[in-house]
Every structure is written in C-alpha cells, then in structure tokens.
PDB file of N, CA and C in Angstrom:
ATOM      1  N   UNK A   1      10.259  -2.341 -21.476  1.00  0.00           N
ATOM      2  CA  UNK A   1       8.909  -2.837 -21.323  1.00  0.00           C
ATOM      3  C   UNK A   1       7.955  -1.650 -21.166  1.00  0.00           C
ATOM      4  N   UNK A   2       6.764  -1.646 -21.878  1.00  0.00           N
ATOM      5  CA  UNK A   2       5.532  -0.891 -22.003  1.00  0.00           C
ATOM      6  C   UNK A   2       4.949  -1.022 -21.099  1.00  0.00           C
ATOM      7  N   UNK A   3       4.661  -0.122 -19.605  1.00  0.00           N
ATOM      8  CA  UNK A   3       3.064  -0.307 -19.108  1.00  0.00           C
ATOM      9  C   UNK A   3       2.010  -0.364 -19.847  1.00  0.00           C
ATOM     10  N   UNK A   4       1.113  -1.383 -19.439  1.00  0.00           N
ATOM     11  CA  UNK A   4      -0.122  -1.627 -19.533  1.00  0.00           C
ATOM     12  C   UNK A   4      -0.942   0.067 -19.613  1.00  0.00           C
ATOM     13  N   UNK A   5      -2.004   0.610 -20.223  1.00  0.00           N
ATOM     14  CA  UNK A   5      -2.623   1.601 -19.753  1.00  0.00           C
ATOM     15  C   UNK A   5      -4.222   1.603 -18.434  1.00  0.00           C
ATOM     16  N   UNK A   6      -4.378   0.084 -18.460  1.00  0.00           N
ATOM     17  CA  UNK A   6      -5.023  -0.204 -17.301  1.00  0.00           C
ATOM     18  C   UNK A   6      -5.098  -1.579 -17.565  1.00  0.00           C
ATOM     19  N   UNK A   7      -5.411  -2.496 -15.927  1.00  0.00           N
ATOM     20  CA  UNK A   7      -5.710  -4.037 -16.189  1.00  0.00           C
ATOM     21  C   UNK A   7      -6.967  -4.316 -15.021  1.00  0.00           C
ATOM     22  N   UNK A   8      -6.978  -5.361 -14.413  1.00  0.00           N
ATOM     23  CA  UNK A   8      -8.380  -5.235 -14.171  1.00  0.00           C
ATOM     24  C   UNK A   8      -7.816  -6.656 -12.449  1.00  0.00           C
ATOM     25  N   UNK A   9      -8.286  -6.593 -11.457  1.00  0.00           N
ATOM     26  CA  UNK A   9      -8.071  -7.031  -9.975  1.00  0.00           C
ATOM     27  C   UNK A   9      -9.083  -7.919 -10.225  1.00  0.00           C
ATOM     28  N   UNK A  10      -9.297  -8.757 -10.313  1.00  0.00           N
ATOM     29  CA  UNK A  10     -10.258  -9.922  -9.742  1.00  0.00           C
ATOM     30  C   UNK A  10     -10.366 -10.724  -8.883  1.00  0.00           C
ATOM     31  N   UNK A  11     -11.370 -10.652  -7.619  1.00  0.00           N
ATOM     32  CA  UNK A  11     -11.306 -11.488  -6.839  1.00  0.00           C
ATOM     33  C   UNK A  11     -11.943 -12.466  -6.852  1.00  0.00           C
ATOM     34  N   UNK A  12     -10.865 -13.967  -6.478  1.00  0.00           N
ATOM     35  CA  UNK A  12     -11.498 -15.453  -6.318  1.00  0.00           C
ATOM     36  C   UNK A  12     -12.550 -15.832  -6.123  1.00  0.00           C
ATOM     37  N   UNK A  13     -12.513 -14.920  -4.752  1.00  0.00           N
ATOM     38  CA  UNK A  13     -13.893 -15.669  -3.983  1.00  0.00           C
ATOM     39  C   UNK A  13     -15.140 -15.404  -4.711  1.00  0.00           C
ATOM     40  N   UNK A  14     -15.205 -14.385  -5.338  1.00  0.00           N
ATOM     41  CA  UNK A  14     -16.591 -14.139  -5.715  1.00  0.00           C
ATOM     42  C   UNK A  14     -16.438 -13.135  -7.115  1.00  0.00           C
ATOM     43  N   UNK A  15     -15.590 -13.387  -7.478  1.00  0.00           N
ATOM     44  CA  UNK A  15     -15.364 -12.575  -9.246  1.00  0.00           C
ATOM     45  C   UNK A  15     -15.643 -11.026  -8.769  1.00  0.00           C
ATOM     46  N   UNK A  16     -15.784 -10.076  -7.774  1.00  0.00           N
ATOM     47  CA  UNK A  16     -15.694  -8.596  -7.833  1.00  0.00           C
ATOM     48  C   UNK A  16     -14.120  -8.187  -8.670  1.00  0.00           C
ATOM     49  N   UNK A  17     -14.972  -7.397  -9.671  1.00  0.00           N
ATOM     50  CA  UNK A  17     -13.925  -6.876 -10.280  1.00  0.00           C
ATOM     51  C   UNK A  17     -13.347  -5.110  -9.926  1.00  0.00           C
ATOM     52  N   UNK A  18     -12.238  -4.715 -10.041  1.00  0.00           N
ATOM     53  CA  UNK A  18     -11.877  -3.629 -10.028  1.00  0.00           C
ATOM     54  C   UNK A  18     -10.747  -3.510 -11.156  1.00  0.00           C
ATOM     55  N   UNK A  19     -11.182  -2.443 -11.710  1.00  0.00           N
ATOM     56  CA  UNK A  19     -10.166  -1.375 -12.854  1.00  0.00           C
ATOM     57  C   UNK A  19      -9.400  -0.386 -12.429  1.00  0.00           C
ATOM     58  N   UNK A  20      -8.087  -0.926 -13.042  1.00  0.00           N
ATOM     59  CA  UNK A  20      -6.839   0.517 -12.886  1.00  0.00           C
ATOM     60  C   UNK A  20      -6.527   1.233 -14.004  1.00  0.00           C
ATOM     61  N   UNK A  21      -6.416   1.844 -14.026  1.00  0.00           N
ATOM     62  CA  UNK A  21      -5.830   2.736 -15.134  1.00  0.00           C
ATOM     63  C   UNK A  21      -4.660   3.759 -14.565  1.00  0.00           C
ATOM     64  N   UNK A  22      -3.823   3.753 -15.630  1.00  0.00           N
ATOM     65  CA  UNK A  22      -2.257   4.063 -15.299  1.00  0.00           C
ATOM     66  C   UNK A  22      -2.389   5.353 -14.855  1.00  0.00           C
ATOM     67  N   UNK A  23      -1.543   5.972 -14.252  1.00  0.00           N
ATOM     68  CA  UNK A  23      -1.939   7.613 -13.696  1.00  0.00           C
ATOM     69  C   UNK A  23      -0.518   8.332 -13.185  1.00  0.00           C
ATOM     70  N   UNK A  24       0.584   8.375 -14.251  1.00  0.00           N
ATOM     71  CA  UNK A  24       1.842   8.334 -14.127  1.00  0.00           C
ATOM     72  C   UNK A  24       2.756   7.480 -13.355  1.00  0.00           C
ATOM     73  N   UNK A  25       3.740   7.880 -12.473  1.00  0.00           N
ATOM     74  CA  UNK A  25       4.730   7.390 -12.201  1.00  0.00           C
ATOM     75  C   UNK A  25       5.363   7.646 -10.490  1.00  0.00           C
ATOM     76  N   UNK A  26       5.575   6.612  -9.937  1.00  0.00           N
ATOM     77  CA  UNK A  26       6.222   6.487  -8.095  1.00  0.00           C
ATOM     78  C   UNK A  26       7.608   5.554  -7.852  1.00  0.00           C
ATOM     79  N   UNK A  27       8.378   6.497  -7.687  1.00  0.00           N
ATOM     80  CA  UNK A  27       9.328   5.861  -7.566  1.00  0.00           C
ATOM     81  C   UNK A  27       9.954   5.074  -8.695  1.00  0.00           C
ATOM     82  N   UNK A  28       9.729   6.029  -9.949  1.00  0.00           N
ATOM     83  CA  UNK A  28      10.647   5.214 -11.142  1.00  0.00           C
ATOM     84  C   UNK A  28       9.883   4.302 -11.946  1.00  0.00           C
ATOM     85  N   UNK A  29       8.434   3.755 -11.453  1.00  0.00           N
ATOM     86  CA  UNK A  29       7.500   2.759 -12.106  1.00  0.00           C
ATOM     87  C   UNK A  29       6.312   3.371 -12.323  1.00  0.00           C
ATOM     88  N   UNK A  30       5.699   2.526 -13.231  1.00  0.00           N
ATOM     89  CA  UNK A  30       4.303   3.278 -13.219  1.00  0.00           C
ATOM     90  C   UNK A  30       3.310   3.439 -12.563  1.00  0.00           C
ATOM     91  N   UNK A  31       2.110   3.822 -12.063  1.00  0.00           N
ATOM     92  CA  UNK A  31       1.524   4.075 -10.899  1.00  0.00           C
ATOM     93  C   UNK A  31       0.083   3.677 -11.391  1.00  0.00           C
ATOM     94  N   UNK A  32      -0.857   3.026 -10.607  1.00  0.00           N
ATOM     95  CA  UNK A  32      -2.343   2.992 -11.414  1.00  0.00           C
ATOM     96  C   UNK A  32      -3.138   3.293 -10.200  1.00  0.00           C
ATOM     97  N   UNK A  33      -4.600   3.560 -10.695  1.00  0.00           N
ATOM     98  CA  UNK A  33      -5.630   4.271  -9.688  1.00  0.00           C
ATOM     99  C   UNK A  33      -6.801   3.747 -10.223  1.00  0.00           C
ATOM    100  N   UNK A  34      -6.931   3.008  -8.699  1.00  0.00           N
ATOM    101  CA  UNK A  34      -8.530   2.334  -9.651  1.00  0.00           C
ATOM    102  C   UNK A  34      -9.478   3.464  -9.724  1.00  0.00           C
ATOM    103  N   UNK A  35     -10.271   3.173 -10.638  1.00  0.00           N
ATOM    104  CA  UNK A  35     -11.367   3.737 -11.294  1.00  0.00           C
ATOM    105  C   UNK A  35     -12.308   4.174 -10.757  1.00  0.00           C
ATOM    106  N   UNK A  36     -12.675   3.685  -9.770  1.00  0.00           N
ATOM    107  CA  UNK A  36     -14.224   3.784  -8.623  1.00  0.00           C
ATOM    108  C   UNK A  36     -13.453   4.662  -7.288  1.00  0.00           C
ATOM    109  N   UNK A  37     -12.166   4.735  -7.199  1.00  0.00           N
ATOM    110  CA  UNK A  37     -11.974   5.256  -5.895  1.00  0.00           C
ATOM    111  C   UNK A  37     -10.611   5.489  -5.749  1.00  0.00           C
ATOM    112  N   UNK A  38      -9.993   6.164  -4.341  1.00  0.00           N
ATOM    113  CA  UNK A  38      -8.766   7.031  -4.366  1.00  0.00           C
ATOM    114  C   UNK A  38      -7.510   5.691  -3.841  1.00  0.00           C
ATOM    115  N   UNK A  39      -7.786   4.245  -4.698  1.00  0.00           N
ATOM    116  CA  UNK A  39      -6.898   3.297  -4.251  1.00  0.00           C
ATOM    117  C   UNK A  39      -5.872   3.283  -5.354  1.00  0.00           C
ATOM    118  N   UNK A  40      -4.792   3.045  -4.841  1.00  0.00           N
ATOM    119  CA  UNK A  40      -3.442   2.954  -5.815  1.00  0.00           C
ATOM    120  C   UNK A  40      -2.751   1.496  -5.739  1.00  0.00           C
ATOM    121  N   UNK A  41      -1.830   1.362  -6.984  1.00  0.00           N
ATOM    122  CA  UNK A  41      -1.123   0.235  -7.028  1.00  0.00           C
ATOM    123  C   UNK A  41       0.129   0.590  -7.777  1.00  0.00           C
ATOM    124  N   UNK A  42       0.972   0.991  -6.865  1.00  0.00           N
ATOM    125  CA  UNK A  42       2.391   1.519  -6.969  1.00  0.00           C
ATOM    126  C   UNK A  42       3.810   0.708  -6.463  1.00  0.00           C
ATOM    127  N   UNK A  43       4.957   0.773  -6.886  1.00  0.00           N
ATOM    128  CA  UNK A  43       6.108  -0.080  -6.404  1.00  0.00           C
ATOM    129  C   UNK A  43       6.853   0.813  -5.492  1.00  0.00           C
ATOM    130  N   UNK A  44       7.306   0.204  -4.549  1.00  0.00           N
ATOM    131  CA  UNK A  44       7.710   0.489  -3.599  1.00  0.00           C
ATOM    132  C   UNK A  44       9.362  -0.221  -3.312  1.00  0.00           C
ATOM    133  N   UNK A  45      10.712   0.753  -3.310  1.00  0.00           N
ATOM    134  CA  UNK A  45      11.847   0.361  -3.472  1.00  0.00           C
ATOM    135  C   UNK A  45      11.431  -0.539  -2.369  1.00  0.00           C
ATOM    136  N   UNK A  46      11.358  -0.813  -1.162  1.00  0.00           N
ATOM    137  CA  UNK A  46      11.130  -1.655   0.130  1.00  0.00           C
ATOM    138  C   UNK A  46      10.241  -3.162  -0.474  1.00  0.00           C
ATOM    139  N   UNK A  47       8.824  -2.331  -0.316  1.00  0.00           N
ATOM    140  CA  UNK A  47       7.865  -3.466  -0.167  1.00  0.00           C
ATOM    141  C   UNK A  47       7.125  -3.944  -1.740  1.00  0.00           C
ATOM    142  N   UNK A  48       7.944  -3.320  -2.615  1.00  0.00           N
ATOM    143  CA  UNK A  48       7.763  -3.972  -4.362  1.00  0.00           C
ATOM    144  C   UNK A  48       6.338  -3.409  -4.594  1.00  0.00           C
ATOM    145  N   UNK A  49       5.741  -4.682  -5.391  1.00  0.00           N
ATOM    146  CA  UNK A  49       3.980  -3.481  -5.886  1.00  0.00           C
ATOM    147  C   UNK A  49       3.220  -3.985  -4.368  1.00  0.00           C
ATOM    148  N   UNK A  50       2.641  -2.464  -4.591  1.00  0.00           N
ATOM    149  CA  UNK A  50       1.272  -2.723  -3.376  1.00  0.00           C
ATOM    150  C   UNK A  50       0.487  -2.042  -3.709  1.00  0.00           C
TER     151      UNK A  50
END
C-alpha cells in the first residue's frame, strides 16, 4: 500500500479544516505534519496513529 502524499482533518462541529502532508517515516509508517504548524500524525507500535 501507497501513502497518501497529504489528506486533510476535518472537524464536525464546525468544518475547521487542517492539511497534512507526508514528511517521511516513524516507526516503520509514514509520518505527516500539518501544514500550519509543528503537529504530527504518526503510528505508534503501543498507541497505533496519533
């Protein structure tokens, strides 16, 4: 399976959107970093994606 090169967080309550874009690799998976700021969304052998 291909990572995505970025996808996009949308929240319910009120449609704020945030963009990731891929930014190598943690722990064997791919790693993304949103766009606006120093937040990540990485897998974690323990606690899976966060």
């Amino acid at each position: 399976m291909t990572a995505p090169s970025s996808f996009t967080f949308v929240r319910r309550t009120d449609g704020l959107r945030h963009r990731f874009d891929h930014a190598g690799e943690r722990n064997g998976r791919p790693a993304f970093r949103r766009t606006d700021g120093r937040v990540w969304c990485c897998w974690s052998p323990t606690d899976g994606w966060h």
